[in-house]
PDB file of N, CA and C in Angstrom:
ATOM      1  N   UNK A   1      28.540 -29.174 139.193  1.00  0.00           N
ATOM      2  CA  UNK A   1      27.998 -27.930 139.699  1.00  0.00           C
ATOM      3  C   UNK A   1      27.234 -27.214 138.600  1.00  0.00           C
ATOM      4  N   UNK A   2      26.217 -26.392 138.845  1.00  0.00           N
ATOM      5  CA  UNK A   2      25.098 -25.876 138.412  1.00  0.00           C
ATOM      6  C   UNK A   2      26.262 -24.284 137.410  1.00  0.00           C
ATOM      7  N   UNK A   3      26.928 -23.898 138.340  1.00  0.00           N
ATOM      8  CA  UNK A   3      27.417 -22.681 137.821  1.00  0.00           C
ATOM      9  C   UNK A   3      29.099 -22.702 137.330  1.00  0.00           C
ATOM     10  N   UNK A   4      29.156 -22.093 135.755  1.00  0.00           N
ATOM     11  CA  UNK A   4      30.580 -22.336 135.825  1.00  0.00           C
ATOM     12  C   UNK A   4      31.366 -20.707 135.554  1.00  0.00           C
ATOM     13  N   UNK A   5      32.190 -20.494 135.814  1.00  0.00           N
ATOM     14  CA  UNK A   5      32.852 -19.574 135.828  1.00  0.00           C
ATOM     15  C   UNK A   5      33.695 -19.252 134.347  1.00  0.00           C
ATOM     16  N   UNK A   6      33.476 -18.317 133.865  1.00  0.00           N
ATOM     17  CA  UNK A   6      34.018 -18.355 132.308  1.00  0.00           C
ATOM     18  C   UNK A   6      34.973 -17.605 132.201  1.00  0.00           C
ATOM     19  N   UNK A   7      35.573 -16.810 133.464  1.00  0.00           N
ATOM     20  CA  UNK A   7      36.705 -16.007 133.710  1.00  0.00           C
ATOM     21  C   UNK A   7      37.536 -16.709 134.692  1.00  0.00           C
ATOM     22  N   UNK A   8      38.628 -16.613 134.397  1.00  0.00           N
ATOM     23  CA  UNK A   8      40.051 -16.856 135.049  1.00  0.00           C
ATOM     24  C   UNK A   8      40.947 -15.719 135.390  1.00  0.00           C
ATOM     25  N   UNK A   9      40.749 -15.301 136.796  1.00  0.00           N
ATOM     26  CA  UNK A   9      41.709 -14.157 137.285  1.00  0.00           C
ATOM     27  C   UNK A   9      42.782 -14.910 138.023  1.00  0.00           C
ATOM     28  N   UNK A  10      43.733 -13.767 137.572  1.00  0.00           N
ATOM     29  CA  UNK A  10      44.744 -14.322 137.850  1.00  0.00           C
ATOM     30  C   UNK A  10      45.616 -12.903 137.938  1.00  0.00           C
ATOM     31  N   UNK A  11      46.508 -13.040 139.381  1.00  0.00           N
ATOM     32  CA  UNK A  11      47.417 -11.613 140.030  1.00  0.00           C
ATOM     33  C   UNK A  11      48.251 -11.805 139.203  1.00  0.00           C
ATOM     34  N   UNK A  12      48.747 -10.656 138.378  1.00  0.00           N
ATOM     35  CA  UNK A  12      50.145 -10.369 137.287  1.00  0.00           C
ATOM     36  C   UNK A  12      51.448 -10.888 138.019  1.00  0.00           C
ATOM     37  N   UNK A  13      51.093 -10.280 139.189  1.00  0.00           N
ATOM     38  CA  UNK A  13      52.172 -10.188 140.047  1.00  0.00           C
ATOM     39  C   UNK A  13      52.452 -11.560 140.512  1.00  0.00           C
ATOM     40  N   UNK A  14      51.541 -12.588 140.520  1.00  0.00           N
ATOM     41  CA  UNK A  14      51.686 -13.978 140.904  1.00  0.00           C
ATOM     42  C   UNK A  14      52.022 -14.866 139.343  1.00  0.00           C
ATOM     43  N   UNK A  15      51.990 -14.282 138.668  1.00  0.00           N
ATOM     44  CA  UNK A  15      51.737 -15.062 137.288  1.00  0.00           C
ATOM     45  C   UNK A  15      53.360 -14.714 136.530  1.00  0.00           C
ATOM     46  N   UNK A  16      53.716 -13.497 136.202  1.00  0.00           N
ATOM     47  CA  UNK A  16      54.458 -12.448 135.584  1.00  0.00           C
ATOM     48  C   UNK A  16      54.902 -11.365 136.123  1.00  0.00           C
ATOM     49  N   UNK A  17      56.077 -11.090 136.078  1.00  0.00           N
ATOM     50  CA  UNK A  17      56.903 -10.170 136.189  1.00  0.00           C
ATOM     51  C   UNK A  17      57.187  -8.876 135.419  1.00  0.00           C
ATOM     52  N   UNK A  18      56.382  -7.850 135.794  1.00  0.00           N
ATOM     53  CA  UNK A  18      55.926  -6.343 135.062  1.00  0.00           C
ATOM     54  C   UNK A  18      56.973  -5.504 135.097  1.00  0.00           C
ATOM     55  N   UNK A  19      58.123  -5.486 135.875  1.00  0.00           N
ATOM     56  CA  UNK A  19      59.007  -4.525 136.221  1.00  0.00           C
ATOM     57  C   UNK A  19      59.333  -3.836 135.037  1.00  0.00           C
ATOM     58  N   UNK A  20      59.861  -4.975 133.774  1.00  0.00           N
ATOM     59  CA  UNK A  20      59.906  -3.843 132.499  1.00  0.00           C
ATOM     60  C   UNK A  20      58.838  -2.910 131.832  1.00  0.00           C
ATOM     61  N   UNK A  21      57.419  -3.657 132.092  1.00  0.00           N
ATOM     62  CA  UNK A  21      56.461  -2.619 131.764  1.00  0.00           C
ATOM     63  C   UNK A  21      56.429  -1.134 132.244  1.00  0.00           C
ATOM     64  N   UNK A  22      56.411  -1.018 133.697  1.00  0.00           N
ATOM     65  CA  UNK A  22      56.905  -0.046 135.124  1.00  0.00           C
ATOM     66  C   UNK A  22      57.596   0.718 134.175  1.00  0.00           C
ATOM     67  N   UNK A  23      58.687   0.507 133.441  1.00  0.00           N
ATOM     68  CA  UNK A  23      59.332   1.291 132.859  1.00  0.00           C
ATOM     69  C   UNK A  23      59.204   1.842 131.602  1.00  0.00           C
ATOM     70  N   UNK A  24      57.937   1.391 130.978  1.00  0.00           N
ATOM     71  CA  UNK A  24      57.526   1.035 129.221  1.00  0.00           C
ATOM     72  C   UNK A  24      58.317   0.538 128.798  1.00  0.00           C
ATOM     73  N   UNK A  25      59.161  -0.369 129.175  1.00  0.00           N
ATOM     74  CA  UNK A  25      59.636  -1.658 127.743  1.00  0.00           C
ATOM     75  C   UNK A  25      58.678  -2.529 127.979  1.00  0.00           C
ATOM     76  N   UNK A  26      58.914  -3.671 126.754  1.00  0.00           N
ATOM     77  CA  UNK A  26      57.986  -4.390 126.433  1.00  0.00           C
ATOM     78  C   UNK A  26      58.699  -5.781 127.691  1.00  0.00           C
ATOM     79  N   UNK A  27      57.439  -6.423 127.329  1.00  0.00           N
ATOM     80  CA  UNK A  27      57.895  -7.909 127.791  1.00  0.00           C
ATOM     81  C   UNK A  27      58.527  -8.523 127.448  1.00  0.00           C
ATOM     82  N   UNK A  28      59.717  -9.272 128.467  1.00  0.00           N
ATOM     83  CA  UNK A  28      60.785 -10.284 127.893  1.00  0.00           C
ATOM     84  C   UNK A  28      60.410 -10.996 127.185  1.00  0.00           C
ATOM     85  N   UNK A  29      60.793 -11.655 126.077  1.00  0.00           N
ATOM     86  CA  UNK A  29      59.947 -12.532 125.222  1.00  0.00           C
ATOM     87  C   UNK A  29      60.298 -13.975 126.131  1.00  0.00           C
ATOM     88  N   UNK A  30      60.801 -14.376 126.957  1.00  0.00           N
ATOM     89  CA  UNK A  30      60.051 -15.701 127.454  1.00  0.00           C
ATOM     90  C   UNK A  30      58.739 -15.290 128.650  1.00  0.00           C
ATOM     91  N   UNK A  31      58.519 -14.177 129.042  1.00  0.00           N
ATOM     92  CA  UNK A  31      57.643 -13.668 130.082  1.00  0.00           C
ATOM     93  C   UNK A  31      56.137 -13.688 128.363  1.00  0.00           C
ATOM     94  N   UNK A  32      56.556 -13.029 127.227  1.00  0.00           N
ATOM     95  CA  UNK A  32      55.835 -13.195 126.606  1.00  0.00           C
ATOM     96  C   UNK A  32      54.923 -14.473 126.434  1.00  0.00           C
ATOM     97  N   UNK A  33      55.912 -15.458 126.015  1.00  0.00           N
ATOM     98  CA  UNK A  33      55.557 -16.649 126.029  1.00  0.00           C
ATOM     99  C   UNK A  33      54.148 -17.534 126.998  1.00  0.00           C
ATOM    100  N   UNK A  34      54.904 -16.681 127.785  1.00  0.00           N
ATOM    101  CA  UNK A  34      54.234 -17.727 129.040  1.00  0.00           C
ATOM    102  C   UNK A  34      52.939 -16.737 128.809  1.00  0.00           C
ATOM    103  N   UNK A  35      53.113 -15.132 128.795  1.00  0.00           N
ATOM    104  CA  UNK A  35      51.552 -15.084 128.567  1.00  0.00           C
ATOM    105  C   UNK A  35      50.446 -15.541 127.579  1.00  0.00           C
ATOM    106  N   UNK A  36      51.188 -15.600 126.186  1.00  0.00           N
ATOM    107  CA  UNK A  36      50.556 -16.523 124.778  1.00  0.00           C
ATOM    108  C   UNK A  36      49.866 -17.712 125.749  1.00  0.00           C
ATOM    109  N   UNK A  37      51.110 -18.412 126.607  1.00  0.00           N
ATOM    110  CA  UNK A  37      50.570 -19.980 126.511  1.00  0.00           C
ATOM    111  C   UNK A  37      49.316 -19.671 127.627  1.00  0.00           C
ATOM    112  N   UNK A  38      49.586 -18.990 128.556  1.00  0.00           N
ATOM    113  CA  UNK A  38      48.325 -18.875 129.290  1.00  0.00           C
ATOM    114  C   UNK A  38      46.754 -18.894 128.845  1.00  0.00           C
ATOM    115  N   UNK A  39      46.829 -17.933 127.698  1.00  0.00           N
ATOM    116  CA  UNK A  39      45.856 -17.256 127.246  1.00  0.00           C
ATOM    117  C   UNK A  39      44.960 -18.166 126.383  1.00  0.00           C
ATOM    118  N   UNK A  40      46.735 -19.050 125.673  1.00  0.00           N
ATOM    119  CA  UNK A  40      45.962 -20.262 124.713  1.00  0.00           C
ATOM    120  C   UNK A  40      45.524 -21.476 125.829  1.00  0.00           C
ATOM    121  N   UNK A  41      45.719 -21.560 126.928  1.00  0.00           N
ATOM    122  CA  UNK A  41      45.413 -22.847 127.933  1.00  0.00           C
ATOM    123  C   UNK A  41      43.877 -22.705 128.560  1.00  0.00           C
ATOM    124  N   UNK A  42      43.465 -21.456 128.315  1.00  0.00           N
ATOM    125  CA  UNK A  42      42.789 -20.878 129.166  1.00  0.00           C
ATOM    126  C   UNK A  42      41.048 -20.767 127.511  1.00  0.00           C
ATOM    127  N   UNK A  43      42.029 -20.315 126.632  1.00  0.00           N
ATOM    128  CA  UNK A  43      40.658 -20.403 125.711  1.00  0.00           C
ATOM    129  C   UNK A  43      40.446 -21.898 125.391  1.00  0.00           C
ATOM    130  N   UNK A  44      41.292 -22.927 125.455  1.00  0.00           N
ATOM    131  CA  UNK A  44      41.027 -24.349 124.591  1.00  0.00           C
ATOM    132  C   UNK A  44      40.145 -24.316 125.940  1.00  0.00           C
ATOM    133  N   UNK A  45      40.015 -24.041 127.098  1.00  0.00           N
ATOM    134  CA  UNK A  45      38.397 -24.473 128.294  1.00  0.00           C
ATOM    135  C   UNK A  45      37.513 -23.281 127.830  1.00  0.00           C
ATOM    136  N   UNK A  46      37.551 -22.664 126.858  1.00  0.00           N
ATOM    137  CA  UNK A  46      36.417 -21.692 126.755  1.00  0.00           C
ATOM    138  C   UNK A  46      35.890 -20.608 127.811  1.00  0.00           C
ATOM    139  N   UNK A  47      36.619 -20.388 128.003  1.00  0.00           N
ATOM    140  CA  UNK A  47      36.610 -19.453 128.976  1.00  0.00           C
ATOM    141  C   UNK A  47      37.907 -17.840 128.934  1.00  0.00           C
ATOM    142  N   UNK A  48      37.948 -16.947 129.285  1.00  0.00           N
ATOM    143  CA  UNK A  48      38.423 -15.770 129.239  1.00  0.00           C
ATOM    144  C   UNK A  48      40.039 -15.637 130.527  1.00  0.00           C
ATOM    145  N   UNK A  49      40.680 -14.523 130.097  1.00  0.00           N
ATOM    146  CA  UNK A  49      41.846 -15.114 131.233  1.00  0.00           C
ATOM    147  C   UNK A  49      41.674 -13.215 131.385  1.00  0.00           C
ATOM    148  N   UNK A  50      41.689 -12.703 133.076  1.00  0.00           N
ATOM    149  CA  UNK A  50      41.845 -11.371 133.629  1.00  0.00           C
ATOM    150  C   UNK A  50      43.217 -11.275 134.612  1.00  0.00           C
ATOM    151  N   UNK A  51      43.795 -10.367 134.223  1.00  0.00           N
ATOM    152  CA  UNK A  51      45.190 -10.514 135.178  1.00  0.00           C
ATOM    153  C   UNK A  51      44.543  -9.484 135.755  1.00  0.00           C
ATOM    154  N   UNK A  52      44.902  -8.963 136.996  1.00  0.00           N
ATOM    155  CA  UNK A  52      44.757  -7.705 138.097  1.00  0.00           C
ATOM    156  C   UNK A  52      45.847  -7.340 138.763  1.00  0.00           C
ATOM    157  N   UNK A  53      46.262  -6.025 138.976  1.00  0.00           N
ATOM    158  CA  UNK A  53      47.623  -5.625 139.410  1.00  0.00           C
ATOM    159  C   UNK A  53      48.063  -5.840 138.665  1.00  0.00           C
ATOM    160  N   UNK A  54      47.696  -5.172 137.113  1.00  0.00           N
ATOM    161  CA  UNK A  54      48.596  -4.607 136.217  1.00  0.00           C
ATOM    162  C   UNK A  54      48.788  -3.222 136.263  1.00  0.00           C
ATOM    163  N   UNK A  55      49.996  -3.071 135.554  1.00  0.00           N
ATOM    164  CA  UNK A  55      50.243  -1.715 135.267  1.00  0.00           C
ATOM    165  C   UNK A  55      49.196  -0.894 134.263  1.00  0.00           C
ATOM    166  N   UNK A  56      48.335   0.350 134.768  1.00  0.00           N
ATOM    167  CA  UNK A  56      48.259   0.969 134.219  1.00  0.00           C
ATOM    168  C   UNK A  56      48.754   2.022 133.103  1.00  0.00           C
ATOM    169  N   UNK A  57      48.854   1.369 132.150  1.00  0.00           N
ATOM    170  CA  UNK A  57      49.941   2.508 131.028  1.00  0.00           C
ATOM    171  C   UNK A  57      49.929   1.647 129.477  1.00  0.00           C
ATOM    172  N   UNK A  58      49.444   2.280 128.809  1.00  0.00           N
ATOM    173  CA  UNK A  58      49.483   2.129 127.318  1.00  0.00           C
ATOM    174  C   UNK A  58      50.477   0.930 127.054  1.00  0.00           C
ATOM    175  N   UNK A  59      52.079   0.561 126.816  1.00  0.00           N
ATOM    176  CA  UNK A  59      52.547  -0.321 126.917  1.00  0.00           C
ATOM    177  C   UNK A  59      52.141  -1.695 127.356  1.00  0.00           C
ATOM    178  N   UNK A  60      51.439  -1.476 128.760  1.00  0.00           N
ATOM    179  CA  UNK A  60      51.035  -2.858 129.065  1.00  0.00           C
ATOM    180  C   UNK A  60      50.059  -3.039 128.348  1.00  0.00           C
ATOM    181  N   UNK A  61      48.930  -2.491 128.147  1.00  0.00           N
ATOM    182  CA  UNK A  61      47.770  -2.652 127.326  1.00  0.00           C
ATOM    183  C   UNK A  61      47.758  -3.262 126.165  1.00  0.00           C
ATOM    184  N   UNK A  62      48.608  -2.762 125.401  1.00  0.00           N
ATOM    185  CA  UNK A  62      49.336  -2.761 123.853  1.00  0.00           C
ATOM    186  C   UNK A  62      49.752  -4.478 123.846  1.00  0.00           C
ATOM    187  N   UNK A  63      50.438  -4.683 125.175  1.00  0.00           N
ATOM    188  CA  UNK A  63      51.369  -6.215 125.066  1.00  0.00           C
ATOM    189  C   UNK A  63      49.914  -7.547 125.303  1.00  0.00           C
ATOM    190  N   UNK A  64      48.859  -6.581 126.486  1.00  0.00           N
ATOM    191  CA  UNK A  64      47.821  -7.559 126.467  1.00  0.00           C
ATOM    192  C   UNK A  64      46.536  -7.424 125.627  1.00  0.00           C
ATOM    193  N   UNK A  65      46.821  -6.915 124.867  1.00  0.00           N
ATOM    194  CA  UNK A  65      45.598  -6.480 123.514  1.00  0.00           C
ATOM    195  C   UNK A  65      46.316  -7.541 122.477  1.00  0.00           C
ATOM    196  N   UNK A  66      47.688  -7.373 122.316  1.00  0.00           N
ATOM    197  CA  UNK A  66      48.460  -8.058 121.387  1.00  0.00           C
ATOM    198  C   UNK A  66      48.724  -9.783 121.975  1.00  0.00           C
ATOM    199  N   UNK A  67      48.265 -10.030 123.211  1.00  0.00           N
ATOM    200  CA  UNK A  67      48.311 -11.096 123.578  1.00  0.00           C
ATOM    201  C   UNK A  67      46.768 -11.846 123.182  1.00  0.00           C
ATOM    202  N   UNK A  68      45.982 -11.088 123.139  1.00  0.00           N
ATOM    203  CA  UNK A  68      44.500 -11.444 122.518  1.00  0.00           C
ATOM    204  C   UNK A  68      43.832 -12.282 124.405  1.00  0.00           C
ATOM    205  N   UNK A  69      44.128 -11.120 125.126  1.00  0.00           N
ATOM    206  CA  UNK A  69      43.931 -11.350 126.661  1.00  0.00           C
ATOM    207  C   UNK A  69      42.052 -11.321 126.304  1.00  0.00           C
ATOM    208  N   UNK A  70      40.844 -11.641 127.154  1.00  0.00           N
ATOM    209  CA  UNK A  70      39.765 -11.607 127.493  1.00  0.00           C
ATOM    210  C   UNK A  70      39.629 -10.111 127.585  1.00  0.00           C
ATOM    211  N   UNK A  71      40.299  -9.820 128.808  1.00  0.00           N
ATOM    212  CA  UNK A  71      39.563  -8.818 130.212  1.00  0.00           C
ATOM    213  C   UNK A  71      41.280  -8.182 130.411  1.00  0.00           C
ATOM    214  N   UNK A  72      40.868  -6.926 129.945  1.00  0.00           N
ATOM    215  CA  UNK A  72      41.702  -5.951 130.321  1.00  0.00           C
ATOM    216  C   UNK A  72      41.282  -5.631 131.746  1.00  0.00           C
ATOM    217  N   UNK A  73      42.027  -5.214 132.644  1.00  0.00           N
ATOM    218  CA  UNK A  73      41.757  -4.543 133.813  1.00  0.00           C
ATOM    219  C   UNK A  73      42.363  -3.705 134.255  1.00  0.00           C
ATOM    220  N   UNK A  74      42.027  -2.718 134.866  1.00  0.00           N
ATOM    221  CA  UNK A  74      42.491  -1.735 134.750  1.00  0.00           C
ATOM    222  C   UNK A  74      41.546  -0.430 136.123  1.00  0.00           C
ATOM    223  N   UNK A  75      41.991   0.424 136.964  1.00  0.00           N
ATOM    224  CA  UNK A  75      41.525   1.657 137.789  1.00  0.00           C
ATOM    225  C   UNK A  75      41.436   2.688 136.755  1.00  0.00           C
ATOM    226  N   UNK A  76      42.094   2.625 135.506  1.00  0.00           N
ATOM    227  CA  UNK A  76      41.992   4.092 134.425  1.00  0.00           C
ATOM    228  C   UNK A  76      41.121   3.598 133.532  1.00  0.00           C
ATOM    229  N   UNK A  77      39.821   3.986 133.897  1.00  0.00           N
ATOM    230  CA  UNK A  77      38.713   3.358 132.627  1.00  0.00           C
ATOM    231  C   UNK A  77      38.802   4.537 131.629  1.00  0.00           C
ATOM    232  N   UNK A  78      38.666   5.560 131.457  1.00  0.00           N
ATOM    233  CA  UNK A  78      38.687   6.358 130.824  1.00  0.00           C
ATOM    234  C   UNK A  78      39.973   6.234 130.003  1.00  0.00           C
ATOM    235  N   UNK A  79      41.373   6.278 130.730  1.00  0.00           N
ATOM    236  CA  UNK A  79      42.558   6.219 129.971  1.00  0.00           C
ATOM    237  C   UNK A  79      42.398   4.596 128.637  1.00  0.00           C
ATOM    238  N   UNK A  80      41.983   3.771 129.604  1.00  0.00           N
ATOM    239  CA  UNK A  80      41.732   2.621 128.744  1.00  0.00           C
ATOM    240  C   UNK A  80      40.558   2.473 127.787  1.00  0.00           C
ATOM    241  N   UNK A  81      39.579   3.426 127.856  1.00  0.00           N
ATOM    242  CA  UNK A  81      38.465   3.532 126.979  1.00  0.00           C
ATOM    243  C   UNK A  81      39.337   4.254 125.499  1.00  0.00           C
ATOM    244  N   UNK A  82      39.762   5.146 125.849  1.00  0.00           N
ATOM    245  CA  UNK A  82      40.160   5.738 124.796  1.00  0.00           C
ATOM    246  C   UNK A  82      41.388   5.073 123.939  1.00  0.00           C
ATOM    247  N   UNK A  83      42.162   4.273 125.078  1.00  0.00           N
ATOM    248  CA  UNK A  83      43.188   3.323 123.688  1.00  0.00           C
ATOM    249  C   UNK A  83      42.408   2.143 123.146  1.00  0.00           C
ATOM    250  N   UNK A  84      41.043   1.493 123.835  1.00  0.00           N
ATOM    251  CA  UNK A  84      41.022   0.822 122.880  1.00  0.00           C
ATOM    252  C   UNK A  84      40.263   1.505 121.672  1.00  0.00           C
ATOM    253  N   UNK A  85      39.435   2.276 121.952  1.00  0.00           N
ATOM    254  CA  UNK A  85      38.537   3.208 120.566  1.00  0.00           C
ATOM    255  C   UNK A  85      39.911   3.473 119.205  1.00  0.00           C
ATOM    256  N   UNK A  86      41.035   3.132 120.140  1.00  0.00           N
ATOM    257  CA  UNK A  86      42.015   3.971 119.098  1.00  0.00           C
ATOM    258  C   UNK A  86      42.960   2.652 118.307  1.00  0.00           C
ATOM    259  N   UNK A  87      42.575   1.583 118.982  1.00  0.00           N
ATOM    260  CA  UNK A  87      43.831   0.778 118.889  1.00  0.00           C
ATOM    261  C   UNK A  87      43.067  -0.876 118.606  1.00  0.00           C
ATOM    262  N   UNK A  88      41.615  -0.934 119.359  1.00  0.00           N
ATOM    263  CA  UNK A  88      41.635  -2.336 119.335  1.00  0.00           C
ATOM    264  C   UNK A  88      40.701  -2.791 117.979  1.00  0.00           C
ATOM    265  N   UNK A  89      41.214  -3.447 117.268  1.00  0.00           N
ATOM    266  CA  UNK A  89      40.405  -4.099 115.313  1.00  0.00           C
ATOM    267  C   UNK A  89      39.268  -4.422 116.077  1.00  0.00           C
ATOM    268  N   UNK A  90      38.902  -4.836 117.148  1.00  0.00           N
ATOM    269  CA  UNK A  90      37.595  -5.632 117.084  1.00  0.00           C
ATOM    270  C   UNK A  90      36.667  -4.273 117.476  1.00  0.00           C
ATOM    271  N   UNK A  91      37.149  -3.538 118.240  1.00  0.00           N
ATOM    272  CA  UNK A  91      36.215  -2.465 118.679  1.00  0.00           C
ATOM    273  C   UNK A  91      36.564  -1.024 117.936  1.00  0.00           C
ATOM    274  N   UNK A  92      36.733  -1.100 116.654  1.00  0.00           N
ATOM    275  CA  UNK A  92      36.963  -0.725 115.484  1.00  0.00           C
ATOM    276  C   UNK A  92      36.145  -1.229 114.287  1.00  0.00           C
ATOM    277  N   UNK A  93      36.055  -2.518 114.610  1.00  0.00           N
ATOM    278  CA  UNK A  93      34.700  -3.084 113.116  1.00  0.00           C
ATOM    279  C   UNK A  93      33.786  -3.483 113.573  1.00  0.00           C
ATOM    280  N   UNK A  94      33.456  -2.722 115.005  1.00  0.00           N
ATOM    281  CA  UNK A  94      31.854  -3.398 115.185  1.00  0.00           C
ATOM    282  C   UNK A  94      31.220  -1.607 114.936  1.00  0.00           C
ATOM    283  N   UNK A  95      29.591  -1.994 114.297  1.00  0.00           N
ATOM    284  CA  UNK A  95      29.036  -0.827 113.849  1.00  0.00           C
ATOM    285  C   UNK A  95      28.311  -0.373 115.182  1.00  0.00           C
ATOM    286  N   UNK A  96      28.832   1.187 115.284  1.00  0.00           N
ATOM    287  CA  UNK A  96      28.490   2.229 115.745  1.00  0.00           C
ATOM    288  C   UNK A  96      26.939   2.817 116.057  1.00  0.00           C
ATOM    289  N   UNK A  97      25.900   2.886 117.091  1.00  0.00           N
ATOM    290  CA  UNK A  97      24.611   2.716 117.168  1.00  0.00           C
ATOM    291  C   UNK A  97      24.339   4.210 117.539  1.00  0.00           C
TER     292      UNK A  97
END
């Protein structure tokens, strides 16, 4: 095929289990796991991984910023504009126009 798709969405809710986020704890570390391995299964095809029907809230963000996710997603663009200006190294050392 002519066209390839360089994003991989994928429902949280079909993938991972958020309930501790819901609450701000972090992710179980085998729920962790499985998101690492996703993320690493998903870049060795060169391509990006987007979960949807995540929790909106700093915590989750934090766990998928720290997972080195593609594509944050998110209904709070604004709430999420401002943690990454505050939080993410890459959009921190790129120069300012």
């Amino acid at each position: 095929s002519r066209f390839s798709f360089r994003v991989l969405v994928l429902a949280w809710l079909c993938h991972l289990s958020h309930s501790s986020l819901i609450h701000n704890r972090l992710i179980p570390p085998a729920e962790d796991q499985k998101l690492r391995q996703s993320v690493s299964n998903v870049r060795v095809q060169k391509r990006r991984l987007r979960f949807y029907a995540t929790p909106d809230n700093l915590p989750m963000w934090r766990e998928l910023l720290a997972a080195d996710l593609g594509l944050i997603n998110t209904d709070d663009l604004a709430s999420l504009q401002q943690f990454l200006l505050k939080e993410d190294p890459l959009v921190n050392a790129s120069p300012r126009k």
